[in-house]
N, C-alpha and C. Protein backbone atom coordinates (compact mmCIF):
# COMPACT_ATOMS: atom_id res chain seq x y z
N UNK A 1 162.71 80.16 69.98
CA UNK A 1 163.40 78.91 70.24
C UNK A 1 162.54 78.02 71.15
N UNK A 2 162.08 76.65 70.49
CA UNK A 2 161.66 76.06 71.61
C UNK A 2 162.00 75.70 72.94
N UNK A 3 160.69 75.24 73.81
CA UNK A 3 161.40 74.84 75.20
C UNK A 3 162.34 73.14 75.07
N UNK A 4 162.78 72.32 75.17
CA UNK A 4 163.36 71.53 75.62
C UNK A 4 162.27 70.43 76.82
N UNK A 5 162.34 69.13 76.27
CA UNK A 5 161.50 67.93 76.92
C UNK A 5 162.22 66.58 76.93
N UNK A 6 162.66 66.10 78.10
CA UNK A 6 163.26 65.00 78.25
C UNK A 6 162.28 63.80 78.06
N UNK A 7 162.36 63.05 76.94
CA UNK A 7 160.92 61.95 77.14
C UNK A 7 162.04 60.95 77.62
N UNK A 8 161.69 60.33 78.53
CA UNK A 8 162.28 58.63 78.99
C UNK A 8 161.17 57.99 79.55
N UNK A 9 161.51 56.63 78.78
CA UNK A 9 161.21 55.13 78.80
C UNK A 9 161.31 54.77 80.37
N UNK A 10 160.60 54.24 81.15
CA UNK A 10 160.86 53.98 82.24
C UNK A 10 160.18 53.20 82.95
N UNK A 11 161.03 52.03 83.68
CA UNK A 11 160.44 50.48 84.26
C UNK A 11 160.63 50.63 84.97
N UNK A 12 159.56 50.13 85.92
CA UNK A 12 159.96 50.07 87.42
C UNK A 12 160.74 50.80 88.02
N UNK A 13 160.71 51.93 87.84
CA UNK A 13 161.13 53.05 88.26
C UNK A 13 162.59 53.40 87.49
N UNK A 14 163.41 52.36 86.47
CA UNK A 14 164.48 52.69 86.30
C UNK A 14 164.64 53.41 85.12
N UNK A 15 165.16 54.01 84.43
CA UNK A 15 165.30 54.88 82.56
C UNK A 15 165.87 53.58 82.19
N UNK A 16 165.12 53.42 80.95
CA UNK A 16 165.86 52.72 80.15
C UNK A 16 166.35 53.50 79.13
N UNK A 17 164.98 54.85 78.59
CA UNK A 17 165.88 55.48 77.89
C UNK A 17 165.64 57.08 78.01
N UNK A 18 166.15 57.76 77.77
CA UNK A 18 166.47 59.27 78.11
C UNK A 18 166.88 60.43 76.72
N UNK A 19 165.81 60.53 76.13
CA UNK A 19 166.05 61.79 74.81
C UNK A 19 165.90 62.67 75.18
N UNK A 20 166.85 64.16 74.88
CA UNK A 20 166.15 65.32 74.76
C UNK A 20 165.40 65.99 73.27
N UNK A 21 164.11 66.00 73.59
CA UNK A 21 163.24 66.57 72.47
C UNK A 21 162.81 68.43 72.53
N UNK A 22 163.14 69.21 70.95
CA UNK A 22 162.08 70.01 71.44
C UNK A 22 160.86 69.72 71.66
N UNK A 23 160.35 70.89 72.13
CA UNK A 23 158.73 71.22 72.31
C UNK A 23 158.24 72.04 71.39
N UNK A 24 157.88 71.33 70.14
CA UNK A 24 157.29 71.83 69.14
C UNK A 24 156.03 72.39 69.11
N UNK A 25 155.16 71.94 69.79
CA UNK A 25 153.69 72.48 70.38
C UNK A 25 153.24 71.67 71.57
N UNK A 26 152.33 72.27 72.44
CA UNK A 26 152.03 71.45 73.20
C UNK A 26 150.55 72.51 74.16
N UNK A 27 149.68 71.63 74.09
CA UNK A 27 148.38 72.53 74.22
C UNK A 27 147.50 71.42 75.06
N UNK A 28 146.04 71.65 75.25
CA UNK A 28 145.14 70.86 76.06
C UNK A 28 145.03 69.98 75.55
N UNK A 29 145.03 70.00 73.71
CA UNK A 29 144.39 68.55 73.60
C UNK A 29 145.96 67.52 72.91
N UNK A 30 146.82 68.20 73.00
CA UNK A 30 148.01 66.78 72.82
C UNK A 30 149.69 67.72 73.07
N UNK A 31 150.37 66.81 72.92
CA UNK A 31 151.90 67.24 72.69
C UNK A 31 152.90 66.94 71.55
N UNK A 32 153.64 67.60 70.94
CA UNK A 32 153.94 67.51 69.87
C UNK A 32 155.35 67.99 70.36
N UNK A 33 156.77 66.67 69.79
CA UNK A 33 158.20 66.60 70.12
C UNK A 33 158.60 66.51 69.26
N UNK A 34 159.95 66.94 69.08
CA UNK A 34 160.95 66.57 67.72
C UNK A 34 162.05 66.15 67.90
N UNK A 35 162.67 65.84 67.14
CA UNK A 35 164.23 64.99 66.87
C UNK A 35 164.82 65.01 65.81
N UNK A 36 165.92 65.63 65.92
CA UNK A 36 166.64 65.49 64.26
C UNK A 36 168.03 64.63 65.21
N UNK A 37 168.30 64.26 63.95
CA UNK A 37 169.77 63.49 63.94
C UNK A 37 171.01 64.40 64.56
N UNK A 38 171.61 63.48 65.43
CA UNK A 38 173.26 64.06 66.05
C UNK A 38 172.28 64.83 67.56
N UNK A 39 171.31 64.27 68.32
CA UNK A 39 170.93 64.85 69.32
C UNK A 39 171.57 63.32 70.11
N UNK A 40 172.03 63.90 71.71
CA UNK A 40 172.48 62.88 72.29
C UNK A 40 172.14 62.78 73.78
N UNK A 41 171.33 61.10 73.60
CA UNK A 41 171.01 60.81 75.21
C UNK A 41 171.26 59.39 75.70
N UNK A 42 170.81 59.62 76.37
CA UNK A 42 170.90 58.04 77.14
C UNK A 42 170.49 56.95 76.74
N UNK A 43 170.68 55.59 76.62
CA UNK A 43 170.08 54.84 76.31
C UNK A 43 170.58 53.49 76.83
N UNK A 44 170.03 52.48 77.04
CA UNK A 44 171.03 50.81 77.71
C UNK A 44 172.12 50.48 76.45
N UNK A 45 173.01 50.15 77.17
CA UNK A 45 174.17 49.47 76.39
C UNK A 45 174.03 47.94 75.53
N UNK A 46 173.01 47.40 76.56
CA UNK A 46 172.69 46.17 75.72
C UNK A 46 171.16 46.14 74.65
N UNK A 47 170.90 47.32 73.94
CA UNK A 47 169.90 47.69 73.07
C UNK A 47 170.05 47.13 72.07
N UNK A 48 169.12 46.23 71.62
CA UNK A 48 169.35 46.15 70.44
C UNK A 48 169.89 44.05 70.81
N UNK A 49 170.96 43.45 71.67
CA UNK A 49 170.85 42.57 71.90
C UNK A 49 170.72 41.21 72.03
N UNK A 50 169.25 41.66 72.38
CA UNK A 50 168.33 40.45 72.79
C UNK A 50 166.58 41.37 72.83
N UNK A 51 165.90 40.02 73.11
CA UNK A 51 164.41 40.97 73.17
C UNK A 51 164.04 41.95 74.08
N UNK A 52 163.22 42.92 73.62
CA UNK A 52 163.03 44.06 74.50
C UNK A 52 162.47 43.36 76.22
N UNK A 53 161.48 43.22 75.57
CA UNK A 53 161.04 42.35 77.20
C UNK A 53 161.86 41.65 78.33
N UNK A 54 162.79 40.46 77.32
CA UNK A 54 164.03 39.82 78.25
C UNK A 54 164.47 40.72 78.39
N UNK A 55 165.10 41.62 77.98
CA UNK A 55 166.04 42.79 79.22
C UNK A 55 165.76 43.49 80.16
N UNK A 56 164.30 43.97 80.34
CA UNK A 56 163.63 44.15 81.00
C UNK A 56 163.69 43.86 82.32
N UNK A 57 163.91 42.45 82.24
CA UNK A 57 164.30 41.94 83.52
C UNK A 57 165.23 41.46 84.65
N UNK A 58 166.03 42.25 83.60
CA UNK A 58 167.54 41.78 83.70
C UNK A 58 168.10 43.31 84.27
N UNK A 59 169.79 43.53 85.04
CA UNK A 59 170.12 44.97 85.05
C UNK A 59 170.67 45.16 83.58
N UNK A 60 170.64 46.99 83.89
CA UNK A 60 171.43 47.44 82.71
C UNK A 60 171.94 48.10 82.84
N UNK A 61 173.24 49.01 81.72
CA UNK A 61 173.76 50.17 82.56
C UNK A 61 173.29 51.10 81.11
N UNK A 62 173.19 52.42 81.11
CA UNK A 62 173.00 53.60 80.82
C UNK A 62 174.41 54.31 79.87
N UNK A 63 174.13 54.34 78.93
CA UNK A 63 175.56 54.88 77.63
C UNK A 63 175.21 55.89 76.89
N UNK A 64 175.88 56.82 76.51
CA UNK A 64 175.39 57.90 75.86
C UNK A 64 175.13 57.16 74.48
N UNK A 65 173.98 57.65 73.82
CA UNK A 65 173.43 57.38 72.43
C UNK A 65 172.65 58.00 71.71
N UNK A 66 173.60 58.29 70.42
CA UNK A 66 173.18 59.62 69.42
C UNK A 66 172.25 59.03 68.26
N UNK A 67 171.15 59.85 68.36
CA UNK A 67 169.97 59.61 67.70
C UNK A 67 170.30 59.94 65.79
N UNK A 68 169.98 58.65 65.10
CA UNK A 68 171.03 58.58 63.71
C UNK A 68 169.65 58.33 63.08
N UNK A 69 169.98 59.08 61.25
CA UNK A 69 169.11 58.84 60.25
C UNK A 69 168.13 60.15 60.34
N UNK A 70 167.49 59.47 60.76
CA UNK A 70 165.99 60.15 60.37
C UNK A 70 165.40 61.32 61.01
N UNK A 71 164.78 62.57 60.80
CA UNK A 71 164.10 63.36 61.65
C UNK A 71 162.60 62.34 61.85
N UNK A 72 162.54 63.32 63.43
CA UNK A 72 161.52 62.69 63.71
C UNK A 72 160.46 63.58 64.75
N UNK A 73 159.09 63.78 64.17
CA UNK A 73 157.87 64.22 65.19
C UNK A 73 157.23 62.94 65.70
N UNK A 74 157.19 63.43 67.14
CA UNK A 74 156.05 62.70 68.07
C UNK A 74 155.18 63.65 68.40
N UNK A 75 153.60 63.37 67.89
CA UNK A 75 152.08 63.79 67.84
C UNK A 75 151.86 62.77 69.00
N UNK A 76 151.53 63.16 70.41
CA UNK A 76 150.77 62.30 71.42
C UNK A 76 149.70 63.52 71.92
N UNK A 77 148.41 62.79 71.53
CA UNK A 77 147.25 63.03 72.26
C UNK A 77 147.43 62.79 73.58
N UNK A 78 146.70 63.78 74.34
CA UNK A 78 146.55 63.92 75.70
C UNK A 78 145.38 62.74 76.27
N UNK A 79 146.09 62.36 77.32
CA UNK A 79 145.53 61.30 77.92
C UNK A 79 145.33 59.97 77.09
N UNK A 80 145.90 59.63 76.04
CA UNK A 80 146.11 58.34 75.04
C UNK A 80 147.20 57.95 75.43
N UNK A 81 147.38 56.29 75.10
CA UNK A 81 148.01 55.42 75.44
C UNK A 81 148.96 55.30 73.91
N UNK A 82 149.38 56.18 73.45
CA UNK A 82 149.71 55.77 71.86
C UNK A 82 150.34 57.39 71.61
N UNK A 83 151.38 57.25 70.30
CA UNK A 83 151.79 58.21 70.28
C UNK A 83 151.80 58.03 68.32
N UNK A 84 151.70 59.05 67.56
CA UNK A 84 151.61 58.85 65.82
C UNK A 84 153.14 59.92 65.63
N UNK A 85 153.87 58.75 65.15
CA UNK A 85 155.10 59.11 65.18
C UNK A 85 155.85 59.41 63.63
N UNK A 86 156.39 60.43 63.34
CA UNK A 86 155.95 60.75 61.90
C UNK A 86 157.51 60.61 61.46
N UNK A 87 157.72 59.88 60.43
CA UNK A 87 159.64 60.18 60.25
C UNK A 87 159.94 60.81 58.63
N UNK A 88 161.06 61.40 58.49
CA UNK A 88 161.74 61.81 57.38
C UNK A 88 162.85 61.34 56.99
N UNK A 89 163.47 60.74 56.28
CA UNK A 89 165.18 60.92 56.12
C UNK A 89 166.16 62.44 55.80
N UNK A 90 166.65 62.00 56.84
CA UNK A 90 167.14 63.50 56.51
C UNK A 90 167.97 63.85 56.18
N UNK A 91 168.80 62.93 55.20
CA UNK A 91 169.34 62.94 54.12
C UNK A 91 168.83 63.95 52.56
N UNK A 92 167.38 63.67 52.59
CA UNK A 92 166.98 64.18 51.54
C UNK A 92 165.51 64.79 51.87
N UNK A 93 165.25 64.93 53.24
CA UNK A 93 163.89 65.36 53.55
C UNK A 93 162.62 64.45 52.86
N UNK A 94 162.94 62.73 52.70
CA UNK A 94 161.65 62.60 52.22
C UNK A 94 161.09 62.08 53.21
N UNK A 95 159.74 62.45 52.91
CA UNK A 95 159.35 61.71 54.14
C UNK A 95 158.75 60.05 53.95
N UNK A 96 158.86 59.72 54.88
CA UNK A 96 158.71 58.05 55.35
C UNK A 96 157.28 57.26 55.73
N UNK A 97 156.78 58.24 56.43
CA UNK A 97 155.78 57.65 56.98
C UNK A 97 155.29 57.74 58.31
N UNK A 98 155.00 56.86 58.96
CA UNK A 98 154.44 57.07 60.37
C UNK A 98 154.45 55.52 61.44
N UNK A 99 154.60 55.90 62.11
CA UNK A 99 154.89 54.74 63.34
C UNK A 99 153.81 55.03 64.56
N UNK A 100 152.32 54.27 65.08
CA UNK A 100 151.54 54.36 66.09
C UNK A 100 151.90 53.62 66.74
N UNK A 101 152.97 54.52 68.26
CA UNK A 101 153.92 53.55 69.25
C UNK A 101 152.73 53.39 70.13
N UNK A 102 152.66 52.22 70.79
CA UNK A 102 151.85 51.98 71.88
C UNK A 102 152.50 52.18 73.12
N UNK A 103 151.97 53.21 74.06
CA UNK A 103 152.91 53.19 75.31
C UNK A 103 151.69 54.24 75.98
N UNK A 104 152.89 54.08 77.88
CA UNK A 104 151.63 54.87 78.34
C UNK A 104 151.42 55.88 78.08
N UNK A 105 150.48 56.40 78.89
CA UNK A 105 150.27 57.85 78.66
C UNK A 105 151.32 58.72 79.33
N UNK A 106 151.32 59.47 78.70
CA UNK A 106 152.61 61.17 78.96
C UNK A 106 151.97 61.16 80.68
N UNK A 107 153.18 60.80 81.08
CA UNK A 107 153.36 61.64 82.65
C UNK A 107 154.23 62.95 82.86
N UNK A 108 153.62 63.78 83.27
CA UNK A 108 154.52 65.07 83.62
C UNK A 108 155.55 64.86 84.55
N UNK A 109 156.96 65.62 84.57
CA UNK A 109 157.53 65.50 85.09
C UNK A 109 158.54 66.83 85.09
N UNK A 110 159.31 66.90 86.05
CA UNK A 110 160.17 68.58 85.81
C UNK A 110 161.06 68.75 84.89
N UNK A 111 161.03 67.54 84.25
CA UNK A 111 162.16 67.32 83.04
C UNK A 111 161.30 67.43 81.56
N UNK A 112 159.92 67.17 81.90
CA UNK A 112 159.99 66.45 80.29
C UNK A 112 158.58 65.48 80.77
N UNK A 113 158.54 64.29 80.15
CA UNK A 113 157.46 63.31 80.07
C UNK A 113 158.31 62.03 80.40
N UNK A 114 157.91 61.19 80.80
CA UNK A 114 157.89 59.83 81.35
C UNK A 114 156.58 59.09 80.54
N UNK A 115 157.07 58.17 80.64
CA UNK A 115 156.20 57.04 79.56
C UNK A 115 156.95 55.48 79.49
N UNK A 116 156.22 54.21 79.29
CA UNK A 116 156.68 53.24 78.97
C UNK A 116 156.48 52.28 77.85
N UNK A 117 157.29 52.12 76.89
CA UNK A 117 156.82 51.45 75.51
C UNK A 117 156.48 50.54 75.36
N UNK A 118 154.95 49.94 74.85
CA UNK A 118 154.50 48.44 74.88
C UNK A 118 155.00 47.76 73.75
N UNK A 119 156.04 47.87 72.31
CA UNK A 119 156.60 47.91 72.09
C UNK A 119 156.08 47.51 70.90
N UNK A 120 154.54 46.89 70.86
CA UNK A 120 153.67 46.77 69.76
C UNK A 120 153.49 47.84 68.84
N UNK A 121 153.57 48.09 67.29
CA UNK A 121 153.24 49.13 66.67
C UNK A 121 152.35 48.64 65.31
N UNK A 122 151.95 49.71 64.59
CA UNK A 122 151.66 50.02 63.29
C UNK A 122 152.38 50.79 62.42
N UNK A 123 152.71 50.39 61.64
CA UNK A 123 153.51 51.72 60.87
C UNK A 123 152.68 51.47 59.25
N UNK A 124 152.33 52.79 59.42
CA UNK A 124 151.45 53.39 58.43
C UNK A 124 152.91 53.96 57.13
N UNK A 125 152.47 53.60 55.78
CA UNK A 125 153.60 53.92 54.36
C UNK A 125 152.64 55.03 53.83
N UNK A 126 153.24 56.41 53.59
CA UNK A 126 152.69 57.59 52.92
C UNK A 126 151.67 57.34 52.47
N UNK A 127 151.17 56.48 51.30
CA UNK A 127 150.43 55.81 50.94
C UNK A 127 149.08 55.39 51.74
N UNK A 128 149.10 55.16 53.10
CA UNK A 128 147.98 54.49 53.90
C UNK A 128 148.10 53.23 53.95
N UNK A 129 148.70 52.41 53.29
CA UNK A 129 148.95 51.06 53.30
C UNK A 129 149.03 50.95 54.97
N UNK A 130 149.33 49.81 55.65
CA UNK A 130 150.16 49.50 57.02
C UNK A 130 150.32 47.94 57.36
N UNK A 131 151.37 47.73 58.23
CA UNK A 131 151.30 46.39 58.77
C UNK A 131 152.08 46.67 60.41
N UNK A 132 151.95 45.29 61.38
CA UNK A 132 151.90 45.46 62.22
C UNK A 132 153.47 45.12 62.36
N UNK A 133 153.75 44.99 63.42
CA UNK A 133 155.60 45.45 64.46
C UNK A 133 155.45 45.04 65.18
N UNK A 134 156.57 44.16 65.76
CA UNK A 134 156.87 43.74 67.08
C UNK A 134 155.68 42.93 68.01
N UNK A 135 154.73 42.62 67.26
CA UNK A 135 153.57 41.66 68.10
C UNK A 135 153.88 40.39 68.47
N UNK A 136 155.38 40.11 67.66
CA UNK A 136 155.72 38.83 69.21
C UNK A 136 156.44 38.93 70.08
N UNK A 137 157.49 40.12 70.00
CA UNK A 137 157.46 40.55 71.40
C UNK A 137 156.73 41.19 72.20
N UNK A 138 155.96 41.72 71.41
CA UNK A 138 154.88 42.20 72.71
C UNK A 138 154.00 40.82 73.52
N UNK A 139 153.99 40.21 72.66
CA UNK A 139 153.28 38.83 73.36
C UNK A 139 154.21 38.22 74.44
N UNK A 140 155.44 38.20 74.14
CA UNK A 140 156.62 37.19 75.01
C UNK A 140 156.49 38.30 76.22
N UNK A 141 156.42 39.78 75.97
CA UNK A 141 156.53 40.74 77.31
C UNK A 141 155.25 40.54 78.45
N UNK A 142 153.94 40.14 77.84
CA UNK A 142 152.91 39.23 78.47
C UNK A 142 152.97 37.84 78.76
N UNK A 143 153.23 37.20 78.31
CA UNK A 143 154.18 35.78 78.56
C UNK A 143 154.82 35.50 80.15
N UNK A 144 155.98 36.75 80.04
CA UNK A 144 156.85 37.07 81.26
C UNK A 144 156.73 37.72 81.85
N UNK A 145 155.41 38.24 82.28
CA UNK A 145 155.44 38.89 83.14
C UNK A 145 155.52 40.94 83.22
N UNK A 146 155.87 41.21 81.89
CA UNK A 146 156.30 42.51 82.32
C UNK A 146 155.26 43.03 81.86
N UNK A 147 154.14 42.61 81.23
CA UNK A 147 153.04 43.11 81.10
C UNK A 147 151.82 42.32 81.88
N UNK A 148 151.24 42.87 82.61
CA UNK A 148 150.12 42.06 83.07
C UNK A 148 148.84 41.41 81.84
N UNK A 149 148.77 40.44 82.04
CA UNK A 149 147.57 39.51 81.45
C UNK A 149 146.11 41.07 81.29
N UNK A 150 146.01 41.71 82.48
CA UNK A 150 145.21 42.36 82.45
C UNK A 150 145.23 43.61 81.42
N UNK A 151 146.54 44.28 81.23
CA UNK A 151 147.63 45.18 80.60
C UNK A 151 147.02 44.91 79.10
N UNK A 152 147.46 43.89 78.75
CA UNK A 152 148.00 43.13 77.90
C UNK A 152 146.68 43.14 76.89
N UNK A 153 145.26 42.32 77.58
CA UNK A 153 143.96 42.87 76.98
C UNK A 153 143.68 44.28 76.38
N UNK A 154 143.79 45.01 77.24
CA UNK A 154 143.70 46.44 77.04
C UNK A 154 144.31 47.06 76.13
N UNK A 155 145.54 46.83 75.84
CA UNK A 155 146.62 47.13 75.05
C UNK A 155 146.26 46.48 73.41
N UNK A 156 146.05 44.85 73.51
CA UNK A 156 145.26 44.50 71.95
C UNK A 156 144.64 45.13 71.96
N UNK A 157 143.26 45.64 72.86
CA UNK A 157 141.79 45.56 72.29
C UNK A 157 142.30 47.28 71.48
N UNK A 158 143.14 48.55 72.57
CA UNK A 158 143.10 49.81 71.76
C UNK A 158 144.36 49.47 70.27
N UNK A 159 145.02 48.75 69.88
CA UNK A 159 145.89 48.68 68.83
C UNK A 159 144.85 47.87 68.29
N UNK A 160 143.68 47.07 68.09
CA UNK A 160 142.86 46.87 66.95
C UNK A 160 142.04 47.63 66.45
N UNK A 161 141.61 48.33 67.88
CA UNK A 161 140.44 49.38 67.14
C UNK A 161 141.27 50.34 66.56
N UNK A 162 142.94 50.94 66.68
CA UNK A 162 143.44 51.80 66.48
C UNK A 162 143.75 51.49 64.87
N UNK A 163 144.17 50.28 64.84
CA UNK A 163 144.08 49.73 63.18
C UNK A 163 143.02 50.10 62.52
N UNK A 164 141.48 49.56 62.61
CA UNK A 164 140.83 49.85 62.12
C UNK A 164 140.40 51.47 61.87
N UNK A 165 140.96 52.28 62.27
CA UNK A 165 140.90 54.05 62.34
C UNK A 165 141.65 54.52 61.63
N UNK A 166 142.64 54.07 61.25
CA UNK A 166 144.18 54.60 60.57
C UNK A 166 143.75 55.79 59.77
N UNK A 167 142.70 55.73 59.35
CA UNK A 167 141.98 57.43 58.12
C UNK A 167 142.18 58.46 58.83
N UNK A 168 141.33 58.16 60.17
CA UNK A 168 140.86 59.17 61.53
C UNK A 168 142.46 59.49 62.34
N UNK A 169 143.47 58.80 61.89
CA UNK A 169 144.81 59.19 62.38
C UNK A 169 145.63 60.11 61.83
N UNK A 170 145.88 59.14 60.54
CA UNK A 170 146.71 60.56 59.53
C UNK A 170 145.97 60.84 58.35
N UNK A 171 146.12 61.88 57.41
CA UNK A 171 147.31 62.67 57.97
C UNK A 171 147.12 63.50 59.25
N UNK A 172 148.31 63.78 60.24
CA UNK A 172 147.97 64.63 60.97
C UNK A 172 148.23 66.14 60.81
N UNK A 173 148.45 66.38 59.42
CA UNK A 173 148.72 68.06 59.53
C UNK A 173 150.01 68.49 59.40
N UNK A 174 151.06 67.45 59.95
CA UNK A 174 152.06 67.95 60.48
C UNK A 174 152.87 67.19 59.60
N UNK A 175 152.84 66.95 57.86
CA UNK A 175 153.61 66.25 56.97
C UNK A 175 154.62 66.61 56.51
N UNK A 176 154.57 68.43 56.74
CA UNK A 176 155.65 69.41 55.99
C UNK A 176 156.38 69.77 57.08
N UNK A 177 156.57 69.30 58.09
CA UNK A 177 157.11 69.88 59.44
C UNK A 177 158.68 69.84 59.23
N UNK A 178 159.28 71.03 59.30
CA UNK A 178 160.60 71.39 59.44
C UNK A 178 161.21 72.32 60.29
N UNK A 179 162.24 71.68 61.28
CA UNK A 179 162.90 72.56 62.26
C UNK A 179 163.65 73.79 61.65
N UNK A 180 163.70 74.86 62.62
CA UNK A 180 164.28 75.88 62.33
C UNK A 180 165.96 75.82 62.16
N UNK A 181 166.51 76.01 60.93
CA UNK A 181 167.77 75.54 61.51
C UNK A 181 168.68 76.45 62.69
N UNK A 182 167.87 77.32 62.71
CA UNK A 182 168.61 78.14 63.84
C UNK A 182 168.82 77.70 65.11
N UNK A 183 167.43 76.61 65.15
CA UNK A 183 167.36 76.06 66.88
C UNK A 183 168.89 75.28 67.14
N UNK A 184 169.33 75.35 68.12
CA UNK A 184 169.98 74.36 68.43
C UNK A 184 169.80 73.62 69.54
N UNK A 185 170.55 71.90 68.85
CA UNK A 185 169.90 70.60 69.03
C UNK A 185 169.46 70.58 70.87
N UNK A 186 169.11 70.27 71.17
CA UNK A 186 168.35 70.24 72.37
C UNK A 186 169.09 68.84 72.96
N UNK A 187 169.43 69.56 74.68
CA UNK A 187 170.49 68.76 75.13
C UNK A 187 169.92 68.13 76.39
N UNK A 188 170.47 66.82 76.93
CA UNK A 188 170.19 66.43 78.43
C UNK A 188 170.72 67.92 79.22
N UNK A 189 169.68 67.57 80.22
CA UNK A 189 170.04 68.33 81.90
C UNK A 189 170.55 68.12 82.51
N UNK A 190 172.03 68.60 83.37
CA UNK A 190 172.57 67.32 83.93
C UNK A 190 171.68 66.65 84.94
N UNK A 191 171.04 66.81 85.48
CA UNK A 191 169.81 65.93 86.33
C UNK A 191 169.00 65.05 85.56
N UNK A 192 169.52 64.81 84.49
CA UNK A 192 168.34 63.70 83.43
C UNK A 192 168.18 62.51 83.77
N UNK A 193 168.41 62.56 85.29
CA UNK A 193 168.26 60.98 85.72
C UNK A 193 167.40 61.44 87.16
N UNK A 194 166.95 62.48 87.05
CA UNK A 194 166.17 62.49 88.09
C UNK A 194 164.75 62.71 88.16
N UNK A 195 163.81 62.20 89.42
CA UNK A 195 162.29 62.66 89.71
C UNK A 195 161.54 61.43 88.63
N UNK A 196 162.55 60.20 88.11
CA UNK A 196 161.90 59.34 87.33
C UNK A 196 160.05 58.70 88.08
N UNK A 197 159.69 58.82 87.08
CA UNK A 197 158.06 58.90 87.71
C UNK A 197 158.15 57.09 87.92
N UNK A 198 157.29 56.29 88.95
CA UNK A 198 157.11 55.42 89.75
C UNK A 198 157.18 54.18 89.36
N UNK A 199 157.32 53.96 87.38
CA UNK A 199 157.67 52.57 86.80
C UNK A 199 156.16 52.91 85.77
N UNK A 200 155.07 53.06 85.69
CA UNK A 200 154.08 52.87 84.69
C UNK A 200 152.51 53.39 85.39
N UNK A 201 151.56 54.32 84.18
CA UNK A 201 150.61 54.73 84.58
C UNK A 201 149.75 53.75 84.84
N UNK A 202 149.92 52.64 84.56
CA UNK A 202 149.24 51.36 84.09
C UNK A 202 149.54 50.46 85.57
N UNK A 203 148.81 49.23 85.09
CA UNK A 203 149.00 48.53 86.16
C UNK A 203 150.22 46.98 85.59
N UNK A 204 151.71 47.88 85.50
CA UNK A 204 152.47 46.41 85.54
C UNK A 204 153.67 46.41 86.67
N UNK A 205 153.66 44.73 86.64
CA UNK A 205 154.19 44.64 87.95
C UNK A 205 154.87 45.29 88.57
């Protein structure tokens, strides 16, 4: 039975969001999480909304929210700013494709990983085809502030070269990946709101 990994989203020190994932593998050179549908964590009440960035800056409060549709692996290389996020429907086990989330790098923590989503993606179709996600809010989140101008460089320059690589990404191996159904679903701690790491590995405000 796997171990259990709390990944949350986290600004300026606050969760925005709070999953419990197994720990499907996890070794020197990356970490590898899962998610099937009907797992339940935390997440802001006003999701979904308004833009990711504007809320950002705004308070929020914290609601339980059950993860719907799709199974899902997260493949994050160690010490990368990016995570190759692989989905299924799991309705019928087909699989979907892949999502390269931009965010920081995996911070350790006694729960799990800490990380913050730049909210820019790629999503790669079985096929290899791809197109890009959310690049005007990621621009408006540089705009306002919640990404630094400096951030913000850094962040295009690795999501272009990361485009141009997409071969050198997937497949990653991990296309046939299916949970045991024996595991069961992997739950918050009641402390899942604690030891939140300092707001971002990065430098935003």
């Amino acid at each position: 039975m796997p171990d259990t990994a709390v990944l949350r989203f986290v600004y300026r020190g606050r969760i925005r969001w709070a999953l419990p994932h197994w720990v499907v593998e996890e070794t020197p050179a990356h970490v590898v999480l899962g998610l099937v549908p009907g797992v339940i964590g935390k997440g802001a009440a006003d999701y979904g909304e308004a833009d990711y960035f504007d809320q950002l800056v705004t308070a929020w409060t914290l609601v339980d929210r059950v993860w719907e549709r799709n199974r899902l692996l997260r493949f994050t290389p160690r010490e990368a700013s990016y995570s190759v996020d692989q989905y299924w429907r799991e309705d019928d086990g087909e699989f979907l494709g892949y999502q390269i989330n931009f965010q920081d790098t995996l911070r350790r923590t006694p729960l799990g990983f800490d990380s913050f989503d730049h909210e820019i993606d790629i999503v790669v179709r079985p096929d290899g085809s791809w197109h890009w996600k959310d690049v005007d809010s990621f621009e408006r989140g540089v705009r306002n502030g919640v990404i630094s101008n400096e951030d913000g460089t850094t962040i295009r320059e690795l999501s272009r070269a990361l485009a141009g690589q997409i071969g050198n990404l997937v497949p990653t191996g991990w296309e046939s990946w299916q949970p045991d159904p024996a595991w069961p679903l992997p739950e918050l701690p009641v402390e899942w709101d604690a030891h939140a790491s300092g707001g971002s590995a990065t430098t935003f405000p």
